[in-house]
N, C-alpha and C. Protein backbone atom coordinates (compact mmCIF):
# COMPACT_ATOMS: atom_id res chain seq x y z
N UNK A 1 -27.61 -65.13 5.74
CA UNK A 1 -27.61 -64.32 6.94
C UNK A 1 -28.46 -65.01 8.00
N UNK A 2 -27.88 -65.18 9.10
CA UNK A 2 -28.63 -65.32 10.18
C UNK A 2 -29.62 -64.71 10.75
N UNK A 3 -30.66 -64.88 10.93
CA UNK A 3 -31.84 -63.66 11.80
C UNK A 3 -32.12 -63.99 13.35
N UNK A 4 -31.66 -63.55 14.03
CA UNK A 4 -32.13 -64.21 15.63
C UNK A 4 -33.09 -62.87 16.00
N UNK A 5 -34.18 -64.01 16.80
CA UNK A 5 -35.33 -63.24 17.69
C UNK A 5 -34.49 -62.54 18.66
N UNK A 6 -35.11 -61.47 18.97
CA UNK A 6 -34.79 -60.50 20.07
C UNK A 6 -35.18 -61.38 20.86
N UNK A 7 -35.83 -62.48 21.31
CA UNK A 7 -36.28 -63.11 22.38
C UNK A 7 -35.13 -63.91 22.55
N UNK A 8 -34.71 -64.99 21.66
CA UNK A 8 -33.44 -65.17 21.67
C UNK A 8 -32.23 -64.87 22.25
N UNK A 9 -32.25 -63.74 21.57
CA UNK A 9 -30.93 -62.35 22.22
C UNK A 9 -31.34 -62.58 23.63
N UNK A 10 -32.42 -62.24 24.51
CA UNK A 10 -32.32 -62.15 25.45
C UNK A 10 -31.94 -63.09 26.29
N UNK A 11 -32.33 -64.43 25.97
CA UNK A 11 -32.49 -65.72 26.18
C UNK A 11 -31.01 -66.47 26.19
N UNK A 12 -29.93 -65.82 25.51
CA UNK A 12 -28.20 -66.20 25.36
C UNK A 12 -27.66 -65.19 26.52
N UNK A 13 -28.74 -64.04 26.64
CA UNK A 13 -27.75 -62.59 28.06
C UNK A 13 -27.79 -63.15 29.17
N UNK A 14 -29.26 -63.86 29.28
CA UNK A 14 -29.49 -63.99 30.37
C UNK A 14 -28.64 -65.76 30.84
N UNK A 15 -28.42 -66.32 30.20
CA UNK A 15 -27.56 -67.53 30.16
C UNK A 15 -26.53 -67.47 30.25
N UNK A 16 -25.69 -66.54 29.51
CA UNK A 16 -24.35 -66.13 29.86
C UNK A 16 -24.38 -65.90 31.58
N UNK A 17 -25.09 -65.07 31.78
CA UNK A 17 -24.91 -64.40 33.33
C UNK A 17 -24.69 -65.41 34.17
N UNK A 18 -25.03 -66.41 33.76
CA UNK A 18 -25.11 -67.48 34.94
C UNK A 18 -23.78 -68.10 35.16
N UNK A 19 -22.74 -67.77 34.66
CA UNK A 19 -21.55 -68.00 34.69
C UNK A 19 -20.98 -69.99 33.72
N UNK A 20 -19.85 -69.91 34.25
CA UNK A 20 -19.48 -70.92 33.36
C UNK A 20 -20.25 -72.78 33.47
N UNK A 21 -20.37 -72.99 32.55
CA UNK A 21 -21.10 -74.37 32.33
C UNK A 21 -20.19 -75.33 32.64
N UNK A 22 -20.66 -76.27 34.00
CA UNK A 22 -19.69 -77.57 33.92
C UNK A 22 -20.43 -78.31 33.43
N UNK A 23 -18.90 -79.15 32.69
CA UNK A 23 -19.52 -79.96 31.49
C UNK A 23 -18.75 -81.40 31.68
N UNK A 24 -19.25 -82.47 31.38
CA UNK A 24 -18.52 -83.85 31.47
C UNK A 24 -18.01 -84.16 29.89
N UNK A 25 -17.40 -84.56 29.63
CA UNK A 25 -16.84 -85.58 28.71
C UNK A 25 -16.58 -87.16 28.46
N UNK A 26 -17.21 -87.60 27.74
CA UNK A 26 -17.05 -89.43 27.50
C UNK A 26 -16.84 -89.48 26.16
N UNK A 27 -15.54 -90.26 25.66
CA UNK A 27 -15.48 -90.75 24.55
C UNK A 27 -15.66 -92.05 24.66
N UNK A 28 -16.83 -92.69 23.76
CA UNK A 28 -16.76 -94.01 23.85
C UNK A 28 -16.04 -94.36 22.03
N UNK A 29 -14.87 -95.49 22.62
CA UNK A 29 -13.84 -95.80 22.06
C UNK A 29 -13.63 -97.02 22.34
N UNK A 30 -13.85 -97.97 21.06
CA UNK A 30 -12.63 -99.13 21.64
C UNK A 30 -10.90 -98.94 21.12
N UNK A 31 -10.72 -98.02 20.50
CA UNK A 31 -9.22 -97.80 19.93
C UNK A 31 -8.88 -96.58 20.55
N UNK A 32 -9.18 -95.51 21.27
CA UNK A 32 -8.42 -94.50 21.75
C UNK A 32 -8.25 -95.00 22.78
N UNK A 33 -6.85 -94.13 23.21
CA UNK A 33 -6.37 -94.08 24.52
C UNK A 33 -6.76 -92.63 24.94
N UNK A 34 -6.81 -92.42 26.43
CA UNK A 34 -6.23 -90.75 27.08
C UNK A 34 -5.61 -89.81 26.70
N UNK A 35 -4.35 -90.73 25.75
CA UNK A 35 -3.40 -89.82 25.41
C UNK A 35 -3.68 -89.62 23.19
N UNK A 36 -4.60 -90.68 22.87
CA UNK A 36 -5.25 -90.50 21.43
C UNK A 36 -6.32 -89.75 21.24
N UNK A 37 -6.74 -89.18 22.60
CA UNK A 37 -8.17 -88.90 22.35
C UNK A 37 -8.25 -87.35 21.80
N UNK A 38 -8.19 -87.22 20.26
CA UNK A 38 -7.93 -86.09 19.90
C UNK A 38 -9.10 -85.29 19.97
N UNK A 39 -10.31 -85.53 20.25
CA UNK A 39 -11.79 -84.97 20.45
C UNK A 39 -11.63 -84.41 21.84
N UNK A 40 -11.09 -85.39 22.99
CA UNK A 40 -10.90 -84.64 24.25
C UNK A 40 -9.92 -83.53 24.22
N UNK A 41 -8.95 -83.39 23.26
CA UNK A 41 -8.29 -82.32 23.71
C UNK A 41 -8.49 -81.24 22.88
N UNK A 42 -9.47 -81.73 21.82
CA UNK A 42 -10.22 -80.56 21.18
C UNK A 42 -11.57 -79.60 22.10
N UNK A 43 -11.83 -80.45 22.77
CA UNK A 43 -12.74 -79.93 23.44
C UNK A 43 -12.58 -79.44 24.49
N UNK A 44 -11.90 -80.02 25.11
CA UNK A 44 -11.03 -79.57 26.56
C UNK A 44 -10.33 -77.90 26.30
N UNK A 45 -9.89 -77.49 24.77
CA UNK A 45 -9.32 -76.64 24.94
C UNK A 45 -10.48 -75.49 24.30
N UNK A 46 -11.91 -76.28 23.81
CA UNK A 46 -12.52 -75.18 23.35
C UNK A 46 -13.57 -74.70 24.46
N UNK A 47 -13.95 -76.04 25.42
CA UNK A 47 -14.55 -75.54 26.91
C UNK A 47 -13.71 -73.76 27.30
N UNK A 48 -12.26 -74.80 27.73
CA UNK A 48 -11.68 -73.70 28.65
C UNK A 48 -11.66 -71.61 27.69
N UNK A 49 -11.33 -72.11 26.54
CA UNK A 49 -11.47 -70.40 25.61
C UNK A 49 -12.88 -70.01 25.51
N UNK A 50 -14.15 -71.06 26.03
CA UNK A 50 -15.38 -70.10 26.47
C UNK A 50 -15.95 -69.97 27.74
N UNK A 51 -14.70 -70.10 28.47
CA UNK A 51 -14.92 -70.59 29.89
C UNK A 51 -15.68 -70.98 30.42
N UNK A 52 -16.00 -72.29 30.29
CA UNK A 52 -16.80 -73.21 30.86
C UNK A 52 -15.87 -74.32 31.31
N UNK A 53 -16.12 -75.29 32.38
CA UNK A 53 -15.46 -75.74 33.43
C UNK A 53 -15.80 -77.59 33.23
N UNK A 54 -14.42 -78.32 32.53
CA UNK A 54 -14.72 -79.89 32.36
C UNK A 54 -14.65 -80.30 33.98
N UNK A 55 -15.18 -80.93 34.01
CA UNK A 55 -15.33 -81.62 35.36
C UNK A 55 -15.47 -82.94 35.78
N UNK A 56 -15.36 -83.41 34.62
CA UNK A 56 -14.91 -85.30 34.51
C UNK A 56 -15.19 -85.10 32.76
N UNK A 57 -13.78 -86.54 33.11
CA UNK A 57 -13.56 -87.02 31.55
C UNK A 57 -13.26 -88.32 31.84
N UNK A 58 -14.24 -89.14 30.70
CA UNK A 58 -14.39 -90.33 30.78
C UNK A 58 -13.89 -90.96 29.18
N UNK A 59 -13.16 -92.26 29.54
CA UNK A 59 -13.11 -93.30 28.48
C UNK A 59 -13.26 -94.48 28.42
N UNK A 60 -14.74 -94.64 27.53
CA UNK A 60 -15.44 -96.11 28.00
C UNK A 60 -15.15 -97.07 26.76
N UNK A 61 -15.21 -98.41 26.60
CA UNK A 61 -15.63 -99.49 25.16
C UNK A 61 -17.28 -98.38 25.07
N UNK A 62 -17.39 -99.10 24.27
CA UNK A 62 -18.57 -99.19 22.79
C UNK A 62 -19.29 -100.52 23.51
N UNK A 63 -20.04 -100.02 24.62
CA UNK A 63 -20.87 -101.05 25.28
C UNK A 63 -21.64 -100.85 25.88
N UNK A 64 -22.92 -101.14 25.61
CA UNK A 64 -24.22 -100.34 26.72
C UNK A 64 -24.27 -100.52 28.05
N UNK A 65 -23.37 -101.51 28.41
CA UNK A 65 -23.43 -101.54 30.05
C UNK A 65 -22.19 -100.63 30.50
N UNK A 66 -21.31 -100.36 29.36
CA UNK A 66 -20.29 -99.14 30.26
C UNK A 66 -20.86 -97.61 29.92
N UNK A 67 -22.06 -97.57 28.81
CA UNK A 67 -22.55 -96.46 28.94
C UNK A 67 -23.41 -95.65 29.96
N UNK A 68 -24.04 -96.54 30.13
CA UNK A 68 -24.82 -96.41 31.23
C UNK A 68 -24.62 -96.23 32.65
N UNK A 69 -23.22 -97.10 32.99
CA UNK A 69 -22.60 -97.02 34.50
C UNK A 69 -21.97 -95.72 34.17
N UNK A 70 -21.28 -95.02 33.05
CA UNK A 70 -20.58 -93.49 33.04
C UNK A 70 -22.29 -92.87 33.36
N UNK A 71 -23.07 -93.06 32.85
CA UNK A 71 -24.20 -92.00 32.90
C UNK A 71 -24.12 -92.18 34.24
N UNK A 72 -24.71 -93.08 35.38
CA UNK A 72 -24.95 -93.21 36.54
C UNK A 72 -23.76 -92.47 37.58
N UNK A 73 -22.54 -92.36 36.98
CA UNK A 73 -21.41 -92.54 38.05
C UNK A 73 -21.27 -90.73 37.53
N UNK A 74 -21.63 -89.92 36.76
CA UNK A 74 -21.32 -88.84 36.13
C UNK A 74 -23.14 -87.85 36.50
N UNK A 75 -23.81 -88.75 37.10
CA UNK A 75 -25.18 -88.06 37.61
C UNK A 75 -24.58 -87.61 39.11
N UNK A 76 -23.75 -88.09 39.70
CA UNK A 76 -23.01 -87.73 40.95
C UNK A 76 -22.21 -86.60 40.60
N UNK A 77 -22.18 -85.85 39.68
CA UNK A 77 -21.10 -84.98 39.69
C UNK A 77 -22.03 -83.31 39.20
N UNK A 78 -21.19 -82.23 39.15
CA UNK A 78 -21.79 -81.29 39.28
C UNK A 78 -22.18 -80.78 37.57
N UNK A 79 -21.78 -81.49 36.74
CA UNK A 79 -22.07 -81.31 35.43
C UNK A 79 -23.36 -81.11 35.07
N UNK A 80 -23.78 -80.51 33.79
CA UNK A 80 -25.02 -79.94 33.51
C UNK A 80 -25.28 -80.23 31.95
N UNK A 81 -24.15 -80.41 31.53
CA UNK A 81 -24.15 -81.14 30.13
C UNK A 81 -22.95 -82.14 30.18
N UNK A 82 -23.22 -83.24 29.19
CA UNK A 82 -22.21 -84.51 29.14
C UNK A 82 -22.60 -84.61 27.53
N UNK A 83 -21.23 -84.42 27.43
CA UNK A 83 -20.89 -84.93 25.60
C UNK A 83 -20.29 -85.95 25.55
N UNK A 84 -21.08 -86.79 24.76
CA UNK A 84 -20.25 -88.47 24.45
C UNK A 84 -20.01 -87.92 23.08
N UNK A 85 -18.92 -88.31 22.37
CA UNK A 85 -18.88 -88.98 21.29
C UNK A 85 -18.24 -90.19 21.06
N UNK A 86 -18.58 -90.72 19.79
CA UNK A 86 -18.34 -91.64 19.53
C UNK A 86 -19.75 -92.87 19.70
N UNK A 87 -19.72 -94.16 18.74
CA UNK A 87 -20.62 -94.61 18.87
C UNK A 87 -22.43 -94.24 18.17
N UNK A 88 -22.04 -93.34 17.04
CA UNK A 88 -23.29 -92.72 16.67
C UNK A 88 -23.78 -93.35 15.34
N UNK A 89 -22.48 -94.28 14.98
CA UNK A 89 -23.11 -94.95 13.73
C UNK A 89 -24.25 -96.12 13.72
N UNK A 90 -23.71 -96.84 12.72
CA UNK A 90 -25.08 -98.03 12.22
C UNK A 90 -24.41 -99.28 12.72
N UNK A 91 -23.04 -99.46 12.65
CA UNK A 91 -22.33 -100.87 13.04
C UNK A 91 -22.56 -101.44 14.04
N UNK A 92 -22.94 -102.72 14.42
CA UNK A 92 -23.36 -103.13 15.39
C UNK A 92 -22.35 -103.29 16.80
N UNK A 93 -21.14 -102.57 16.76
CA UNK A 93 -21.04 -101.81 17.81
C UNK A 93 -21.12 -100.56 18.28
N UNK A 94 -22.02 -100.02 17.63
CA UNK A 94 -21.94 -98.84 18.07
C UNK A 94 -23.41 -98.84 18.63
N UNK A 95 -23.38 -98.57 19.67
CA UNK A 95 -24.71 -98.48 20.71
C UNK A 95 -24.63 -96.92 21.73
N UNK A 96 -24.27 -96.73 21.73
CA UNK A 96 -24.47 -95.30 22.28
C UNK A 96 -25.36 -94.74 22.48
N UNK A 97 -25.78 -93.99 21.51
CA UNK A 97 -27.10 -93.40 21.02
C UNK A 97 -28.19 -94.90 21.46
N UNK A 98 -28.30 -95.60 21.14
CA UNK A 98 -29.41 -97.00 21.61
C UNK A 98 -29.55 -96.69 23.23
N UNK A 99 -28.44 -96.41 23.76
CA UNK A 99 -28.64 -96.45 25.46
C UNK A 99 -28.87 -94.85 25.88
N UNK A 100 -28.87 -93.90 24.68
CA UNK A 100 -29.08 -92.59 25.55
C UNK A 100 -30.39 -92.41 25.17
N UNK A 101 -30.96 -92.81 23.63
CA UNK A 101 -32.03 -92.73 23.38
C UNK A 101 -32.95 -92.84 24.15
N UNK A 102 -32.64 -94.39 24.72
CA UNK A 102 -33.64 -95.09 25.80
C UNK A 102 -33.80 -94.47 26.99
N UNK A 103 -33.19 -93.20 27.34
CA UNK A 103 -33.00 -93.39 28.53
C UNK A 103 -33.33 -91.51 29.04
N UNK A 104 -33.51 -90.80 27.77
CA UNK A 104 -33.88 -89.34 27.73
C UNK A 104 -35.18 -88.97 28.08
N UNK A 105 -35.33 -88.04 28.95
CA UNK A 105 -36.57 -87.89 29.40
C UNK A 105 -37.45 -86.93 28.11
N UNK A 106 -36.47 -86.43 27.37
CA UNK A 106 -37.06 -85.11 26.23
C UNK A 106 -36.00 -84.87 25.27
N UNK A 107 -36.62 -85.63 24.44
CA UNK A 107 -35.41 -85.59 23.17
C UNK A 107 -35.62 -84.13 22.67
N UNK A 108 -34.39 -83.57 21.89
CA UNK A 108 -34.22 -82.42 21.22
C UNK A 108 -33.79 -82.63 19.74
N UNK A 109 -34.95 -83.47 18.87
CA UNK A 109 -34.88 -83.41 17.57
C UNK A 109 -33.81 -82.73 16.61
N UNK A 110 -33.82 -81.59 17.01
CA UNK A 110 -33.79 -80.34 15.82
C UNK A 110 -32.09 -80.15 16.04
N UNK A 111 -31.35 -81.01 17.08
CA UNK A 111 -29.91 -81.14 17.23
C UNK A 111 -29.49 -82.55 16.11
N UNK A 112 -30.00 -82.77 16.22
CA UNK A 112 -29.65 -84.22 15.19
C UNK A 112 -29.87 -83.61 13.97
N UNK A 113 -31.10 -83.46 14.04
CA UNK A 113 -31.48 -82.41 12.13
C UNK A 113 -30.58 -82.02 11.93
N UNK A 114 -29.90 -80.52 13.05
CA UNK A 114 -29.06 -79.72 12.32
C UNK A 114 -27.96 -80.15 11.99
N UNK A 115 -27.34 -81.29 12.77
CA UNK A 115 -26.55 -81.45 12.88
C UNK A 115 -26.03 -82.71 11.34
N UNK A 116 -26.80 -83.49 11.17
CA UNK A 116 -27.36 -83.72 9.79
C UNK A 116 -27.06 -82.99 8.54
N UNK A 117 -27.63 -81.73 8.83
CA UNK A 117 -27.83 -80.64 7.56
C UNK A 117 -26.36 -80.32 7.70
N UNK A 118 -25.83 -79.66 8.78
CA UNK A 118 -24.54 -79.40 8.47
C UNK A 118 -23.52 -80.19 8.03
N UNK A 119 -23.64 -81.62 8.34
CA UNK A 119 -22.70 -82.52 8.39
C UNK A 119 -22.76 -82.98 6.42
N UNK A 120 -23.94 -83.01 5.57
CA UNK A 120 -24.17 -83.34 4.97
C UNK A 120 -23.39 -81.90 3.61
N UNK A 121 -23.41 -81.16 3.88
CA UNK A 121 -22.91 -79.90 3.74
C UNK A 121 -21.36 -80.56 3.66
N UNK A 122 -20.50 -81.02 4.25
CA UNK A 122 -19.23 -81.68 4.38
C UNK A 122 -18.73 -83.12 3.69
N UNK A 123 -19.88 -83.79 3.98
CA UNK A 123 -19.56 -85.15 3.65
C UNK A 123 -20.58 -85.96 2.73
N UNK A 124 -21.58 -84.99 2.21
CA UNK A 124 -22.46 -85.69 1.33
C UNK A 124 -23.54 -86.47 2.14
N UNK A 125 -23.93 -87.36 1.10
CA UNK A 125 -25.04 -88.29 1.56
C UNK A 125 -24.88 -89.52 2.67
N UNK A 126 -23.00 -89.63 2.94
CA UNK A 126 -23.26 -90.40 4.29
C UNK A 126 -23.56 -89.68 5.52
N UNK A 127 -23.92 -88.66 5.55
CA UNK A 127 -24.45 -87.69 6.86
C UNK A 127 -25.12 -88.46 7.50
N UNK A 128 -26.30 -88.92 6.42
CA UNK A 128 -27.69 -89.85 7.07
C UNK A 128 -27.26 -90.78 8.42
N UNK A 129 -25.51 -91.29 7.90
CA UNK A 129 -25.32 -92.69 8.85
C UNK A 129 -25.29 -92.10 10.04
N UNK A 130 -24.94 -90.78 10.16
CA UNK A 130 -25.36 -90.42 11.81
C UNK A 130 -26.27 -90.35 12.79
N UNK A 131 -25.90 -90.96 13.96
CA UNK A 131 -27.46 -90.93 14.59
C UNK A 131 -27.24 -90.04 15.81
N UNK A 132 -26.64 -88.83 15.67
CA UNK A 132 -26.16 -88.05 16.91
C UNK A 132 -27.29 -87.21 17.23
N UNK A 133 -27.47 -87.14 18.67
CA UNK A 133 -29.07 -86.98 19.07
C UNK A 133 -28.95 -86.48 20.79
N UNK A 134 -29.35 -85.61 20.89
CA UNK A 134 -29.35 -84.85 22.18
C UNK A 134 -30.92 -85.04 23.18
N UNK A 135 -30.84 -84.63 24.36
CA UNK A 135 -32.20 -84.78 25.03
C UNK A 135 -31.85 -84.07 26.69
N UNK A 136 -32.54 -84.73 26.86
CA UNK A 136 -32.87 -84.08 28.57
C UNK A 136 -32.83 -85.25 29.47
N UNK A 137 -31.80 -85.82 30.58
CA UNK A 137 -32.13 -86.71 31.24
C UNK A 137 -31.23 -86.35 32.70
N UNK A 138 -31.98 -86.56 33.78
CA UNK A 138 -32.25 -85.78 35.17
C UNK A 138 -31.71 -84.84 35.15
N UNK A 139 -32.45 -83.62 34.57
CA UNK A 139 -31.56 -82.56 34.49
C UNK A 139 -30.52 -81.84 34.02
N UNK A 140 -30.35 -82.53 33.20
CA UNK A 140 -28.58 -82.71 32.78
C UNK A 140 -28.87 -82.68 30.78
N UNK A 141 -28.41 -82.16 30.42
CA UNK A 141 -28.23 -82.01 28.71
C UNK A 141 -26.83 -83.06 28.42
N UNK A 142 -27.72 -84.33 27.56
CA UNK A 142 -27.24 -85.36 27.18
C UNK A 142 -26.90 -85.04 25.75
N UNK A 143 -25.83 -84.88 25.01
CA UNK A 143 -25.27 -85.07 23.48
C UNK A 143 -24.80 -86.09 23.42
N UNK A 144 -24.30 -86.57 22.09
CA UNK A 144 -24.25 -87.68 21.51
C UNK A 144 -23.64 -87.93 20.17
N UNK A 145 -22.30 -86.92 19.70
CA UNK A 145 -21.90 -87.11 18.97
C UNK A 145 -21.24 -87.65 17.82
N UNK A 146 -20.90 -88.00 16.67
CA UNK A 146 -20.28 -89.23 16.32
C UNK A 146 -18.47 -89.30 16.77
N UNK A 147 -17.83 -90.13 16.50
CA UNK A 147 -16.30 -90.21 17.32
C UNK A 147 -15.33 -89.05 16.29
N UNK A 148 -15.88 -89.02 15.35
CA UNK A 148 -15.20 -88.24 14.29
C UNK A 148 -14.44 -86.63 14.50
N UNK A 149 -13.09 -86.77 14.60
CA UNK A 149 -12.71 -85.57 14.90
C UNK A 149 -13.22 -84.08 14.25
N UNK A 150 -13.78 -84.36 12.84
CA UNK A 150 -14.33 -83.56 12.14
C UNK A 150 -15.79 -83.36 12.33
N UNK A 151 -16.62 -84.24 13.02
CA UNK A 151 -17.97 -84.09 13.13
C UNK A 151 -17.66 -83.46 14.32
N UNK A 152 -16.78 -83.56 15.42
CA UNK A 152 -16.84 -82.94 16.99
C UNK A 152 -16.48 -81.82 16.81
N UNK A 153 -16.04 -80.83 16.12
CA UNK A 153 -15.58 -80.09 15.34
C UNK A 153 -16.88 -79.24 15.01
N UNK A 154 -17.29 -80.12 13.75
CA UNK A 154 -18.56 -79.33 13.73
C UNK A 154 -19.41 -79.00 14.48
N UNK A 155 -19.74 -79.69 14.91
CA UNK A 155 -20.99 -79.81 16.18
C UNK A 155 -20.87 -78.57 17.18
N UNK A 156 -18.98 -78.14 17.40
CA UNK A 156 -18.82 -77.54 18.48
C UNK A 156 -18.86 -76.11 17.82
N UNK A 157 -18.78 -76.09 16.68
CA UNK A 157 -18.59 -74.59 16.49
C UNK A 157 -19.19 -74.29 15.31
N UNK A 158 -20.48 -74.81 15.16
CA UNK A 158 -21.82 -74.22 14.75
C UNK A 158 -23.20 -74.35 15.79
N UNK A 159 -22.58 -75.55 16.57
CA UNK A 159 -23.83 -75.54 17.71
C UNK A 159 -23.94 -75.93 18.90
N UNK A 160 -23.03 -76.25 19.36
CA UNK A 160 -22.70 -76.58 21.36
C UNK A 160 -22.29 -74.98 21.46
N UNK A 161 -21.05 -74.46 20.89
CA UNK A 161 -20.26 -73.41 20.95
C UNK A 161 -21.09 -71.98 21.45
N UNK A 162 -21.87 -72.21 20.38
CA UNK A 162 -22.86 -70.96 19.96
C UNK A 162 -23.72 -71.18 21.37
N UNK A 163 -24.38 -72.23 21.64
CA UNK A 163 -26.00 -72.84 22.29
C UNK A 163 -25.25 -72.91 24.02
N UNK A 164 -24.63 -73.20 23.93
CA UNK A 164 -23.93 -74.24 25.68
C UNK A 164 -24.54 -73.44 26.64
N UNK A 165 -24.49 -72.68 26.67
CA UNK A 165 -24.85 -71.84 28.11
C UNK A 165 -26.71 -71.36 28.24
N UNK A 166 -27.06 -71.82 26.85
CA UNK A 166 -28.34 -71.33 26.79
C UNK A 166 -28.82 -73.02 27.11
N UNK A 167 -28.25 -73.74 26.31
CA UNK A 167 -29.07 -74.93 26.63
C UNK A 167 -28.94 -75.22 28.43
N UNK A 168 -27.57 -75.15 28.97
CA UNK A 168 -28.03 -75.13 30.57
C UNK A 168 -28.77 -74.51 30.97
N UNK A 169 -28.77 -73.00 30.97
CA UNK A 169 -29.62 -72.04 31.66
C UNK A 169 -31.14 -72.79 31.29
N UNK A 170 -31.51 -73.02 29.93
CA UNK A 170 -32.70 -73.22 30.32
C UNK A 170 -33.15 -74.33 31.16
N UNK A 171 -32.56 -75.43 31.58
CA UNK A 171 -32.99 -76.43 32.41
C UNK A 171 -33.23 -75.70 33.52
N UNK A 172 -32.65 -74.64 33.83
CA UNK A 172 -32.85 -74.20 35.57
C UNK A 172 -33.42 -73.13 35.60
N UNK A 173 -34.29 -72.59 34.71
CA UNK A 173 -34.88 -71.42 34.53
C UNK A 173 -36.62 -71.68 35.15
């Protein structure tokens, strides 16, 4: 059973109120296309059924200099959270996480943990290889998922799903 603080409770009312969350999207991919990207249209359709509002969607390589120009070119836009996935493993192309890490003003630990615990719950002891890791950078709630249609999956509907509107609200609170 779940137990949530009444502080909590209050803390999701008052986040809701604030109406819908625009949100960016980046899959970093060197093998999807627009039209493969089965994470974007998983998400795209689970934004719109909690009404919250995509507002750029991006598809970059698995390269820290195209991560970084989406971060820069996606700080121009009205988004408040940006979900990458893809890029969260150990292989030495996958840098993602290396360039968001570096670059977060306030990491949020306890998203990677959970996300860990749950994932490990599914897939055993390669959970560990994930390095999906959230933070705070200008304002904006940075995720970092792995490319895995089943980890984006998870992620979204045990903890973006549930959290999204609370994790914006609180940046502007």
């Amino acid at each position: 059973m779940n137990a949530t603080s009444p502080s909590a409770e209050r803390h999701r009312a008052n986040a809701h109120r604030h109406g819908p969350v625009p949100v960016a999207l980046v899959t970093v991919s060197d093998t999807r296309t627009p039209d493969t990207d089965e994470n974007r249209f998983f998400l795209e359709a689970r934004l719109a059924e909690a009404g919250h509002r995509l507002v750029a969607y991006r598809l970059i390589p698995d390269e820290p200099a195209a991560v970084a120009s989406v971060l820069e070119e996606l700080a121009a836009t009205e988004a408040r959270v940006v979900i990458f996935n893809g890029g969260t493993g150990i292989a030495p192309r996958d840098t993602t996480c290396d360039v968001l890490t570096g670059l977060l003003e306030k990491i949020l630990p306890g998203f990677g943990e959970l996300f860990r615990m749950l994932s490990y719950a599914e897939v055993g002891p390669a959970a560990m290889l994930s390095r999906a890791v959230a933070g705070v950078w200008r304002g904006r709630i940075l995720i970092s998922l792995p490319g895995s249609p089943a980890a984006v999956r998870l992620a979204w509907e045990k903890l973006l799903g549930p959290e999204l509107p609370h994790l914006a609200w609180e940046l502007t609170r």
